[in-house]
Protein backbone atom coordinates (compact mmCIF):
# COMPACT_ATOMS: atom_id res chain seq x y z
CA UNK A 1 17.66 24.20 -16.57
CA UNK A 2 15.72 21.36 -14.09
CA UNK A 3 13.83 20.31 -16.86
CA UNK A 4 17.16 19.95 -19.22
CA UNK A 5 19.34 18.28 -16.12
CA UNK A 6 16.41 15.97 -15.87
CA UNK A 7 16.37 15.00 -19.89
CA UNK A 8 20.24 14.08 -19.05
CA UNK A 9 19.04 11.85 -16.44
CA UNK A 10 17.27 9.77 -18.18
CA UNK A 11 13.75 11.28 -16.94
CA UNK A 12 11.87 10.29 -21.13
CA UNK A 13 8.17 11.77 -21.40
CA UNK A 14 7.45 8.00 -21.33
CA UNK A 15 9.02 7.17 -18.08
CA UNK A 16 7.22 5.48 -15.33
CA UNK A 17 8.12 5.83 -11.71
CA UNK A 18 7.36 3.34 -8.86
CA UNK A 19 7.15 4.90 -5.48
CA UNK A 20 5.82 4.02 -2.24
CA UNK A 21 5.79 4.70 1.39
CA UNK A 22 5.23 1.98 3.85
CA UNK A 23 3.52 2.16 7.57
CA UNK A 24 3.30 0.06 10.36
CA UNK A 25 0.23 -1.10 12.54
CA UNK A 26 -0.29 -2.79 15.59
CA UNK A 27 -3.83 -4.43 15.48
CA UNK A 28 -5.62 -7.53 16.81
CA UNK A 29 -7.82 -9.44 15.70
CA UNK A 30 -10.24 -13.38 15.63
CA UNK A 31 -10.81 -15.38 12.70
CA UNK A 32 -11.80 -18.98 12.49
CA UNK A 33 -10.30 -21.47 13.17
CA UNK A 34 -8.39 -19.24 15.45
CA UNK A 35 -11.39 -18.72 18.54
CA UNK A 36 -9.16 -16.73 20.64
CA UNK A 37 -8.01 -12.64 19.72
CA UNK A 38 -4.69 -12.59 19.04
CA UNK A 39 -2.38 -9.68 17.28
CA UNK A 40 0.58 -8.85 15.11
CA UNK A 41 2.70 -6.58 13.84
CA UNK A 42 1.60 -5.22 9.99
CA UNK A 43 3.30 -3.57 7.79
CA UNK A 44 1.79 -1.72 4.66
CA UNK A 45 2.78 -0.50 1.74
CA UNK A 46 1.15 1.77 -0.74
CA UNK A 47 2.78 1.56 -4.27
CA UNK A 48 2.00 4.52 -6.77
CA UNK A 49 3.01 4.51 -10.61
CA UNK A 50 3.20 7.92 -12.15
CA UNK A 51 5.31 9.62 -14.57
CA UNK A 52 8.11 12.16 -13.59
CA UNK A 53 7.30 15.68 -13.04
CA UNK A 54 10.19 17.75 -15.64
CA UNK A 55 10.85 20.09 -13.11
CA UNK A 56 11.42 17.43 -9.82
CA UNK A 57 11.81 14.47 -11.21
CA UNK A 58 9.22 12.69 -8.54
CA UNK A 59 6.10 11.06 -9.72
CA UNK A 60 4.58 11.79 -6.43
CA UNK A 61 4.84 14.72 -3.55
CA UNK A 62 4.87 12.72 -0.13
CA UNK A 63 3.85 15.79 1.17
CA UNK A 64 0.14 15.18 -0.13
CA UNK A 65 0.24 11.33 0.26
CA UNK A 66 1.20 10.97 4.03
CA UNK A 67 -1.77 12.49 5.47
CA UNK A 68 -4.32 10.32 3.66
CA UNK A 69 -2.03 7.04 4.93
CA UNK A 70 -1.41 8.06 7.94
CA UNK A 71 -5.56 8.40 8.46
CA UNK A 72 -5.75 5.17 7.16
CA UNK A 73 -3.18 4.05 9.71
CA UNK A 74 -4.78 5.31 12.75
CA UNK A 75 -7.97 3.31 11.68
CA UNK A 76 -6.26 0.17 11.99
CA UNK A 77 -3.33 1.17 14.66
CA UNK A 78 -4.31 -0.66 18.31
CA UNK A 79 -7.62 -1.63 17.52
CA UNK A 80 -9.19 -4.86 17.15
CA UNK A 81 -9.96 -5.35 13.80
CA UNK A 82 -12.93 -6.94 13.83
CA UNK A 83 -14.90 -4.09 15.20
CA UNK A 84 -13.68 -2.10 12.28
CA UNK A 85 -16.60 -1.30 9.46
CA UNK A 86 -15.97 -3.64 6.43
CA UNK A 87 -13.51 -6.07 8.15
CA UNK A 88 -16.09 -8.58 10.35
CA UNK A 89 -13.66 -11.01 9.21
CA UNK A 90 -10.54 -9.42 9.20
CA UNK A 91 -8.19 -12.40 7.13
CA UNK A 92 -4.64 -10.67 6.07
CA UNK A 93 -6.57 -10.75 2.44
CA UNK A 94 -9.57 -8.83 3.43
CA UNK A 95 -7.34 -6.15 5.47
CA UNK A 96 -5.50 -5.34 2.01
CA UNK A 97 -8.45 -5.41 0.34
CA UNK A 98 -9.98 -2.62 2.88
CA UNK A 99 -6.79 -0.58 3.08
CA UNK A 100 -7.09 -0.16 -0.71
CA UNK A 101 -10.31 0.39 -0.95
CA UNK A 102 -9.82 3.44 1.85
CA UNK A 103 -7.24 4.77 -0.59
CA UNK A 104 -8.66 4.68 -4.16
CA UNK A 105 -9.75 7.04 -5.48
CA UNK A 106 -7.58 9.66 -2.53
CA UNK A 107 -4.15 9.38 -4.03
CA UNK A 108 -3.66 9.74 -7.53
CA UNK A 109 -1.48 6.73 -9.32
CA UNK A 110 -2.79 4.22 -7.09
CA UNK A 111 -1.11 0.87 -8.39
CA UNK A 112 -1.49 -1.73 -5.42
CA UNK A 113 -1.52 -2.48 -1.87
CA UNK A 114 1.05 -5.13 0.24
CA UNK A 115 0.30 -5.87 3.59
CA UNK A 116 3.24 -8.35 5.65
CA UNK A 117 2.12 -9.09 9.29
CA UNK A 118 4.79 -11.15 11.39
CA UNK A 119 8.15 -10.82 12.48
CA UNK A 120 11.30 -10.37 9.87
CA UNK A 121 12.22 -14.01 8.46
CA UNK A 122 8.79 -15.19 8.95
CA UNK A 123 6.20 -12.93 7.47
CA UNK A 124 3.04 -13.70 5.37
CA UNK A 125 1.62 -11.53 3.07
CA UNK A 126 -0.64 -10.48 0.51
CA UNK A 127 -0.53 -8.12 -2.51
CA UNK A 128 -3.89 -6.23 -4.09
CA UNK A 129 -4.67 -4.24 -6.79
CA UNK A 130 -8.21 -3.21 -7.76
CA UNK A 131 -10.76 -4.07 -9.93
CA UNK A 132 -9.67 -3.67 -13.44
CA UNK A 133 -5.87 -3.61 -12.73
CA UNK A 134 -3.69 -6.80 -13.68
CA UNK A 135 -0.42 -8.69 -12.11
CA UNK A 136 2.63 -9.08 -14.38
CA UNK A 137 2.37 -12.62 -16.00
CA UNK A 138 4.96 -14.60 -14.10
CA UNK A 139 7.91 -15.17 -15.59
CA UNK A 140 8.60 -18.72 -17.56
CA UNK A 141 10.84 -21.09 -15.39
């Protein structure tokens, strides 16, 4: 019956689901040509791709993924980055770089990594995806 109602929604063998769940991090941190420690506010999210299960219709149980974020959270949450292993020079790039790397490989569907850090209507940001993975070509103008 699940798998039937699911058909009816749309949910094709060939379907492809984009999910994520985002966390927030306090952190601090000294890169040049900044000589003094300062902080921000993050805020990371994990993307996964996956197909739909028949039966749930979810490409992903959030019930497996939060634990392995959250760890990866706590690494980063009040600490000064710097000190961290793998993030002596802890640019907004390299941080992405290192969250993904902490992930691959521990959640299945993996796609990429965005990390914002300032306050809402002025952020920066930065958006990885590992070795072997590619952007969508941007669209003609």
């Amino acid at each position: 019956m699940h798998v039937l109602l699911n058909q009816q929604r749309g949910f094709a063998s060939k379907a492809m689901l984009e999910t994520f769940i985002e966390f927030t991090f306090e952190a601090a941190h000294t890169t040049p040509p900044y000589p003094h420690p300062h902080g921000h506010t993050f805020k990371a999210q994990v993307i996964l791709t996956g197909t739909p299960d028949p039966y749930y219709g979810w490409s992903h149980d959030f019930r497996d993924v939060e634990p392995v974020v959250e760890e990866v959270r706590k690494e980063l949450d009040h600490k000064y980055l710097n000190d961290i292993e793998g993030l002596s020079m802890p640019t907004l790039e390299n941080v992405t770089r290192w969250i993904w790397h902490r992930l691959d490989g521990r959640i299945a569907g993996l796609d990429r990594v965005v990390l914002r850090r300032g306050a809402d209507g002025h952020a920066e940001g930065c958006s990885y995806r590992g070795a072997g993975q590619t952007f969508p070509a941007a669209a003609a103008g």
